[in-house]
Protein backbone atom coordinates (compact mmCIF):
# COMPACT_ATOMS: atom_id res chain seq x y z
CA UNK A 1 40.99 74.00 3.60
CA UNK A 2 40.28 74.65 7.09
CA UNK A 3 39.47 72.30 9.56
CA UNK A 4 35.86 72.24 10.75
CA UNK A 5 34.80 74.47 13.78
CA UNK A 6 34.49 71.82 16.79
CA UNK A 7 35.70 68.69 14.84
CA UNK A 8 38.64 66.65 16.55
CA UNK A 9 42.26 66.67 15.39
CA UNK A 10 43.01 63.57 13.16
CA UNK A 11 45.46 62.29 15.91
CA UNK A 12 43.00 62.27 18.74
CA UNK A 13 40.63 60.03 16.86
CA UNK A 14 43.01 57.12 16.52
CA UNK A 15 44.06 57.33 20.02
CA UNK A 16 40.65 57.46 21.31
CA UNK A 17 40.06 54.29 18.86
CA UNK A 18 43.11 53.14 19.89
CA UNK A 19 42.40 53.13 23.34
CA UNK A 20 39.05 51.05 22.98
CA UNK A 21 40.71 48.57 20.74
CA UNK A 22 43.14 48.48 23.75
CA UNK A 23 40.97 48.17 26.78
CA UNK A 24 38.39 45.49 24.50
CA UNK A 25 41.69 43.08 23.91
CA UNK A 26 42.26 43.48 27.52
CA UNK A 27 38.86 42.70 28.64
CA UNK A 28 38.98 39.75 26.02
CA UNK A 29 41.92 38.50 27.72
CA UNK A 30 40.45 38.79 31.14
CA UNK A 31 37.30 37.36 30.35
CA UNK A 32 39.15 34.61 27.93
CA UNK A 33 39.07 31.73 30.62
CA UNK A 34 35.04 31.29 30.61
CA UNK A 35 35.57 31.66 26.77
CA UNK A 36 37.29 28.98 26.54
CA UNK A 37 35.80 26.82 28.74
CA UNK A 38 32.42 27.23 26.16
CA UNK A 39 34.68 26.15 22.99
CA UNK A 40 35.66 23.13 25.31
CA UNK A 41 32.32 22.42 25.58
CA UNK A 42 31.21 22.45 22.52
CA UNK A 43 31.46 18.59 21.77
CA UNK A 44 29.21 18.27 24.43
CA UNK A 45 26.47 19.98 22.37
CA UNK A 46 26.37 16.28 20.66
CA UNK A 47 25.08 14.74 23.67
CA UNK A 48 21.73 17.60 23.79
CA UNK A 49 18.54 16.13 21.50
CA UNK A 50 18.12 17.29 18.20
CA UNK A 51 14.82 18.43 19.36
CA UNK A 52 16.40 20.96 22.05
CA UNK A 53 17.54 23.07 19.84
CA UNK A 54 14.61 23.72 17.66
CA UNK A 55 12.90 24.70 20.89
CA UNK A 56 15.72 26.82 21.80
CA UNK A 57 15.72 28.65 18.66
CA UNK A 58 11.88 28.70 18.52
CA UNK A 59 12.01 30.75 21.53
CA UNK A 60 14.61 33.31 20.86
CA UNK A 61 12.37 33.56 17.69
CA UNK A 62 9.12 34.35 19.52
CA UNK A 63 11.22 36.88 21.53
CA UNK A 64 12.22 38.73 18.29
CA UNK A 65 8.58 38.05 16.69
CA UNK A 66 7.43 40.34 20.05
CA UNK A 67 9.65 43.15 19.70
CA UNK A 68 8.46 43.31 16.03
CA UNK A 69 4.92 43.65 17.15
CA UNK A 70 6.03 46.24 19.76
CA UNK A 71 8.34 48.30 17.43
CA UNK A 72 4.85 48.17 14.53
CA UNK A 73 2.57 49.43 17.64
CA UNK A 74 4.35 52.42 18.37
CA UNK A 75 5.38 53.52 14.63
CA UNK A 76 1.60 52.99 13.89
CA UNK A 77 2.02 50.63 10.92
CA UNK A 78 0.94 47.00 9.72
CA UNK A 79 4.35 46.18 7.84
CA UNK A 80 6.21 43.65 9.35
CA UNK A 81 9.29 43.52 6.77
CA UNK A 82 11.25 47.00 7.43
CA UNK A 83 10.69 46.63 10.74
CA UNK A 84 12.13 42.88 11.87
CA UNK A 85 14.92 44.03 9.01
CA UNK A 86 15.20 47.09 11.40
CA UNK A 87 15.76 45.04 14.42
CA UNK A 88 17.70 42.07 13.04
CA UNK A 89 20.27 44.56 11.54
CA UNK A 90 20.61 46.64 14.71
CA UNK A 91 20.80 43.54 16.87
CA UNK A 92 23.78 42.26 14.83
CA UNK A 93 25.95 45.48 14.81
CA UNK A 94 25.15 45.68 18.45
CA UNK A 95 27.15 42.36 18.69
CA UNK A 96 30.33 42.92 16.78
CA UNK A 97 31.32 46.49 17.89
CA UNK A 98 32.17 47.52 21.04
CA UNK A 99 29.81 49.61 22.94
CA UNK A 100 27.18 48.87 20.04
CA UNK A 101 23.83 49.27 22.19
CA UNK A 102 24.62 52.49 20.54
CA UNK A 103 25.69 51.36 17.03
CA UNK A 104 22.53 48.76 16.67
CA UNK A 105 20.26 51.88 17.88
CA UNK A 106 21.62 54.01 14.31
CA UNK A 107 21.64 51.30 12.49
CA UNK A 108 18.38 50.44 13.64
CA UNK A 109 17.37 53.79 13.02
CA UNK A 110 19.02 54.39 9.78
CA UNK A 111 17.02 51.42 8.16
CA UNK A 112 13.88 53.02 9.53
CA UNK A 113 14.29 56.46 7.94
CA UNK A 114 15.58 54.92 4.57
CA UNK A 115 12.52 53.29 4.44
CA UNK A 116 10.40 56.43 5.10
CA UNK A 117 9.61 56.95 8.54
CA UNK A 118 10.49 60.42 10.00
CA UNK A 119 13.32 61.07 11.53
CA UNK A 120 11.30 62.21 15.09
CA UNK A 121 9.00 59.45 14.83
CA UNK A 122 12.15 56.97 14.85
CA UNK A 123 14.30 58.70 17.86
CA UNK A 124 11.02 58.54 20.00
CA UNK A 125 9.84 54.76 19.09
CA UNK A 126 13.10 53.27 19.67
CA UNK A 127 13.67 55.23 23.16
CA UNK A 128 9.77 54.23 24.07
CA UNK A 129 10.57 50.68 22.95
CA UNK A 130 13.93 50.77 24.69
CA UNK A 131 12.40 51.89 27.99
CA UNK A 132 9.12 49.50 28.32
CA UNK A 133 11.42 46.50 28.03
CA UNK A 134 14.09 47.45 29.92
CA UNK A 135 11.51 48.42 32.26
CA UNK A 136 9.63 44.82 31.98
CA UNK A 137 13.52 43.24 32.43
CA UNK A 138 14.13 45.27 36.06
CA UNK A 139 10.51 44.39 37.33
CA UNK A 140 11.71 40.66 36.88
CA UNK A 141 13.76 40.78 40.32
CA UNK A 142 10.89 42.74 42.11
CA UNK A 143 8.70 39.76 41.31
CA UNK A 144 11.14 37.08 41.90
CA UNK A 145 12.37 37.80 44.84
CA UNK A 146 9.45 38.59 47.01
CA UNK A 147 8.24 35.02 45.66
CA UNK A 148 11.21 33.36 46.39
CA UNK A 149 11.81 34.48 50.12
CA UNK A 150 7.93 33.69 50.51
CA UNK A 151 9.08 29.78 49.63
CA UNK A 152 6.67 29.65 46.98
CA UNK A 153 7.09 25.45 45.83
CA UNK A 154 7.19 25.16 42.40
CA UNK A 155 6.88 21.38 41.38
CA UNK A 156 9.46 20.01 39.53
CA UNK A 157 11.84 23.04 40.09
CA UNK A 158 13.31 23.59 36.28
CA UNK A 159 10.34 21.82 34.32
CA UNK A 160 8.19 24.46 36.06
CA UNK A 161 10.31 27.15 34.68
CA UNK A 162 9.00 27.63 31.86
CA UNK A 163 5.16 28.31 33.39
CA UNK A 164 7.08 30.45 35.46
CA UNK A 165 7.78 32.59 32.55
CA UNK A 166 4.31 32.62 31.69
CA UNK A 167 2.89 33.69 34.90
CA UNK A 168 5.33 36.11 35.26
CA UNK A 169 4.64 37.73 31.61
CA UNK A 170 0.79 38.21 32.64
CA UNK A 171 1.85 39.58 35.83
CA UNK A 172 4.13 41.97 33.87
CA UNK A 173 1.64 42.87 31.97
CA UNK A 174 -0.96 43.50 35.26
CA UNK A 175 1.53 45.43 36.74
CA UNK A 176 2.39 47.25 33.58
CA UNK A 177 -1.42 48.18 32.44
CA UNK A 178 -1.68 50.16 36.55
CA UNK A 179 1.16 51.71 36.85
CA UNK A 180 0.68 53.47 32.98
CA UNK A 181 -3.28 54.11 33.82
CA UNK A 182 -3.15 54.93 37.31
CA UNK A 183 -0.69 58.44 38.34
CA UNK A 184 -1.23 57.67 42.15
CA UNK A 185 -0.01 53.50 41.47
CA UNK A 186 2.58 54.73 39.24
CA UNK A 187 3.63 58.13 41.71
CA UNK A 188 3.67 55.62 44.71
CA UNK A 189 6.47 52.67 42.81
CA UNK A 190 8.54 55.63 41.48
CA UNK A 191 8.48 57.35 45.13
CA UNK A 192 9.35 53.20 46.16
CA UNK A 193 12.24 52.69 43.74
CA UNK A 194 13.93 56.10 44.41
CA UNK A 195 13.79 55.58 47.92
CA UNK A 196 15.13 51.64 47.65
CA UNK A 197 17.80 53.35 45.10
CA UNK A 198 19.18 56.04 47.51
CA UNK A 199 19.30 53.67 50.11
CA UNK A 200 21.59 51.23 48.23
CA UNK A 201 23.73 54.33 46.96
CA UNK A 202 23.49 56.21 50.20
CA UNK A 203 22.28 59.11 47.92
CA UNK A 204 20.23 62.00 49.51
CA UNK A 205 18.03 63.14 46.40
CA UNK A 206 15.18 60.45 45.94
CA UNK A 207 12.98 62.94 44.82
CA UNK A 208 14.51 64.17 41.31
CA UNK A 209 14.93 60.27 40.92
CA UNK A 210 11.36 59.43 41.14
CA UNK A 211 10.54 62.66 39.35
CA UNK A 212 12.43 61.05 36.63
CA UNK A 213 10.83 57.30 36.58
CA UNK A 214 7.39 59.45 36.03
CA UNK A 215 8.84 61.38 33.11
CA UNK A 216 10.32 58.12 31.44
CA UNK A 217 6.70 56.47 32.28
CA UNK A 218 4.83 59.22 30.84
CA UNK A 219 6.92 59.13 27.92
CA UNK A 220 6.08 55.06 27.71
CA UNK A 221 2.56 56.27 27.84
CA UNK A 222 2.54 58.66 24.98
CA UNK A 223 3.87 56.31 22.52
CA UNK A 224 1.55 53.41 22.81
CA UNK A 225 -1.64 55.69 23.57
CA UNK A 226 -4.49 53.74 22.76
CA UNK A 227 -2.79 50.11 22.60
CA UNK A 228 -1.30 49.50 26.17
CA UNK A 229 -2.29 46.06 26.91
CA UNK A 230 -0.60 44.65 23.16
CA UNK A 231 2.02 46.91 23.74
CA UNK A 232 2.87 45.66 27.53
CA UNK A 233 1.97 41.78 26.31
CA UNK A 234 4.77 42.18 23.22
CA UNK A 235 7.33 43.46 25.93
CA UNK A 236 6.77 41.02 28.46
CA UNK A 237 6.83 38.30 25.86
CA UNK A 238 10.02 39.95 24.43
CA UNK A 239 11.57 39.03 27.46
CA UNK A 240 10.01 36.38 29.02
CA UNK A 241 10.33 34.21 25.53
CA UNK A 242 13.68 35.17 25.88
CA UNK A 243 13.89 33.80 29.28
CA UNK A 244 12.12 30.48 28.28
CA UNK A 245 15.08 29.97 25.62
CA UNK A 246 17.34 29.88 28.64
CA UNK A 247 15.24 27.76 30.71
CA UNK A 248 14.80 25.26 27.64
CA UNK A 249 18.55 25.17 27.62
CA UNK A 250 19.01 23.85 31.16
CA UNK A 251 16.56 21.45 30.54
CA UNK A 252 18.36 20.04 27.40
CA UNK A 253 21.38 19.46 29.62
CA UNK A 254 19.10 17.83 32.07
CA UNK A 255 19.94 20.37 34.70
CA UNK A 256 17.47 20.74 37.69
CA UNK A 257 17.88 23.89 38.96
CA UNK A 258 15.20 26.31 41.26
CA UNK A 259 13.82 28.95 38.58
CA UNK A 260 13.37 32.06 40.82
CA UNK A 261 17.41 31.95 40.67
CA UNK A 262 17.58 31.38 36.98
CA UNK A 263 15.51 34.27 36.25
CA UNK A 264 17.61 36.55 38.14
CA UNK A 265 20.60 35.18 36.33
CA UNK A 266 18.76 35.68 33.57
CA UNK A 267 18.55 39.38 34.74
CA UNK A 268 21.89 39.57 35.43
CA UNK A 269 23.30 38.29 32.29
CA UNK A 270 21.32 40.78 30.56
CA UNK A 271 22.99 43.55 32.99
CA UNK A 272 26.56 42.30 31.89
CA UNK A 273 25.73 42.59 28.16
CA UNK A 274 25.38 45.84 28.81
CA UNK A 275 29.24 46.52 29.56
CA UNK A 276 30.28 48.70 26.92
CA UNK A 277 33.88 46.92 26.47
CA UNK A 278 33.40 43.68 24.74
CA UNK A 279 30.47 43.34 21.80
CA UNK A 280 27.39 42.66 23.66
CA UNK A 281 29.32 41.48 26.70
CA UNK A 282 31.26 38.58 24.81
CA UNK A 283 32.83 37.00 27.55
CA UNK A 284 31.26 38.86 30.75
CA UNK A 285 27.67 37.00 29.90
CA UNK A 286 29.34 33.77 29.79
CA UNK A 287 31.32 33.81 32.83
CA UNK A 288 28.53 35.93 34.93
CA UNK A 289 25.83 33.49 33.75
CA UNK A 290 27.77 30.21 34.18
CA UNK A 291 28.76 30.75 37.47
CA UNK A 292 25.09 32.14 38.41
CA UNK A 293 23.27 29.19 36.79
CA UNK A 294 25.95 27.08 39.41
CA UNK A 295 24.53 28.77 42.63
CA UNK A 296 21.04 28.11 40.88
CA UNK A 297 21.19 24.47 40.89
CA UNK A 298 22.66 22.63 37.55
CA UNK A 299 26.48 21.14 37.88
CA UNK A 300 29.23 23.06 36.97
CA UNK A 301 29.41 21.38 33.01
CA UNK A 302 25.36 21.46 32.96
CA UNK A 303 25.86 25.54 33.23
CA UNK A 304 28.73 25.68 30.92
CA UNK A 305 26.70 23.41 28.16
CA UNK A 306 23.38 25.11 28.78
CA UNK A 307 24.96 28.87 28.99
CA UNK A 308 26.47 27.72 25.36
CA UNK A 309 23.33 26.88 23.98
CA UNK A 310 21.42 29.48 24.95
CA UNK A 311 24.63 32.00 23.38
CA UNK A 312 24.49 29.82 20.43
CA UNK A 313 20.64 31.39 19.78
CA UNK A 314 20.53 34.44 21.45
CA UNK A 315 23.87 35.82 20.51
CA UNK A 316 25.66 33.80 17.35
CA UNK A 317 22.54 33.27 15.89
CA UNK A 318 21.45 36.86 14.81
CA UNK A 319 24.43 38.10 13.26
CA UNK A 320 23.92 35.63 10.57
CA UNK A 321 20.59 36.33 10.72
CA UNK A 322 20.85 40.02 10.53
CA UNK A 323 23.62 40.63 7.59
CA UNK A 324 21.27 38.18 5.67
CA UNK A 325 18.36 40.44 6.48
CA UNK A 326 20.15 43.74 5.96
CA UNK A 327 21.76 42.19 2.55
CA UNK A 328 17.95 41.33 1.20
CA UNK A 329 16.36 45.14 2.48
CA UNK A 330 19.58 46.77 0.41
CA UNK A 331 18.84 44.16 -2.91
CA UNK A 332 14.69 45.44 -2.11
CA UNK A 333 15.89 49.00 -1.98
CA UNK A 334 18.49 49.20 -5.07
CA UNK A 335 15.05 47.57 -6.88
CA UNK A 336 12.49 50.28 -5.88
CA UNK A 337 10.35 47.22 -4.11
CA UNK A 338 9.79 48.43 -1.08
CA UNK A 339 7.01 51.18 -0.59
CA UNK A 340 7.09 53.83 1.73
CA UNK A 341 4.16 53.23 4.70
């Protein structure tokens, strides 16, 4: 039998997988330092209340409970079930396979269409769901920033950190509801962020750039027609919840560190699990956000303790969490239980 018109020889597709099995167990080893300072660290987790964790948890658990709400808004339906199945499965494959943004994203999808949403439907709510809170995570440092250079106090640095969050998310959501209603607000940040872009690239083409920002917010726009302001308040709580978890962390360890900073390590960290070499960033996260929750403030073993905690919930936590929730959708499916929306 012949081999299929544009498919790759056998041969090529175990050196390709070779070569990412290669270049992950070298990252692994590169990264294996801050790893190991975590697991010597973990003892340490004894000294942390009881109570710390639950709040921990609690708010990695409002961050998910958002992106549910988000991901029902734009597919236009009231079930909750297929949906946080959708995203707890997807989450978890994104964190054991290399490069799985992309994996979670079909297996996110492929849950989605089992359970009877069209195919179209499903590409576009998970790219408009993908792009309003990656675009609520990027407007964090635009925010911060500016307020931090300004010297605004904050009393009690870190136990104000967790207001923080919640200013923040209704300023996210402010800025959020003008630029998707307004052409001229949203024509005049895109023009900003192109320009600010080219500058730091030394690029020469701003204009396709912001051209683009308009076509990804028009695109945002589309999908949540109609429900903006939930839509924009599940994204910024998506994130900001997610933040809080992180903020809770450092103040389990006792840590007092200034918050603008921890929100843009925050950001970072979030950057670096984007590397498409280790799952979700194993190892890059750790050693990025210890050493970035350092310049922020806490001691060198309050950032190692706290970065572990907040790891323990927002990364070790949901792949439990999401082969449980994937095992109980297949059990549903194999006994005709579920019903197509």
């Amino acid at each position: 039998m012949s081999r299929r018109e544009g498919a790759r020889p056998w041969w090529r597709r175990i050196v390709t997988r070779g070569v990412g099995l290669l270049v992950t167990a070298i990252a692994l080893y590169v990264v294996a330092p801050s790893l190991l300072a975590l697991l010597d660290a973990v003892p340490s987790l004894g000294d942390v209340a009881p109570v710390w964790f639950l709040v921990v948890v609690a708010a990695e658990l409002a961050s998910y409970m958002s992106l549910w709400a988000l991901l029902r808004i734009a597919l236009r339906t009231r079930k909750w079930f297929v949906v946080a199945v959708s995203q707890l499965a997807g989450n978890a494959a994104s964190r054991v396979v290399p490069g799985g943004a992309a994996a979670g994203g079909v297996v996110q999808g492929g849950v989605l269409v089992r359970s009877g949403y069209p195919v179209a439907s499903v590409g576009a709510v998970l790219s408009a769901t993908g792009l309003l809170t990656t675009g609520m995570l990027f407007a964090l440092p635009v925010l911060a920033v500016p307020a931090m250079l300004a010297g605004l106090a904050v009393p009690g640095p870190l136990e104000a950190g967790l207001l923080v969050s919640l200013v923040l998310a209704a300023v996210l959501v402010g800025v959020g509801a003008a630029v998707l209603w307004s052409d001229r607000t949203a024509h005049k940040l895109a023009t900003a962020a192109a320009w600010a872009v080219t500058r730091v690239l030394r690029s020469r083409k701003p204009r396709p750039l912001a051209r683009l920002l308009l076509t990804e917010r028009d695109r945002i726009r589309e999908a949540f027609d109609g429900h903006w302001i939930p839509s924009l308040a599940a994204a910024a709580g998506n994130r900001m919840f997610d933040a809080a978890a992180l903020f809770a962390s450092l103040l389990a360890v006792g840590a007092n560190a200034n918050p603008f900073l921890v929100l843009l390590a925050y950001v970072v960290s979030l950057a670096l699990a984007l590397v498409p070499i280790t799952p979700g960033g194993l190892g890059f996260v750790e050693a990025g956000l210890t050493s970035l929750l350092v310049l922020a403030g806490a001691t060198a073993q309050e950032a190692v303790v706290a970065t572990l905690l907040y790891r323990l919930a927002s990364f070790w936590l949901p792949i439990p969490l999401g082969l449980v929730a994937w095992g109980g959708w297949r059990a549903l499916r194999r006994t005709e239980q579920l019903q197509v929306p």
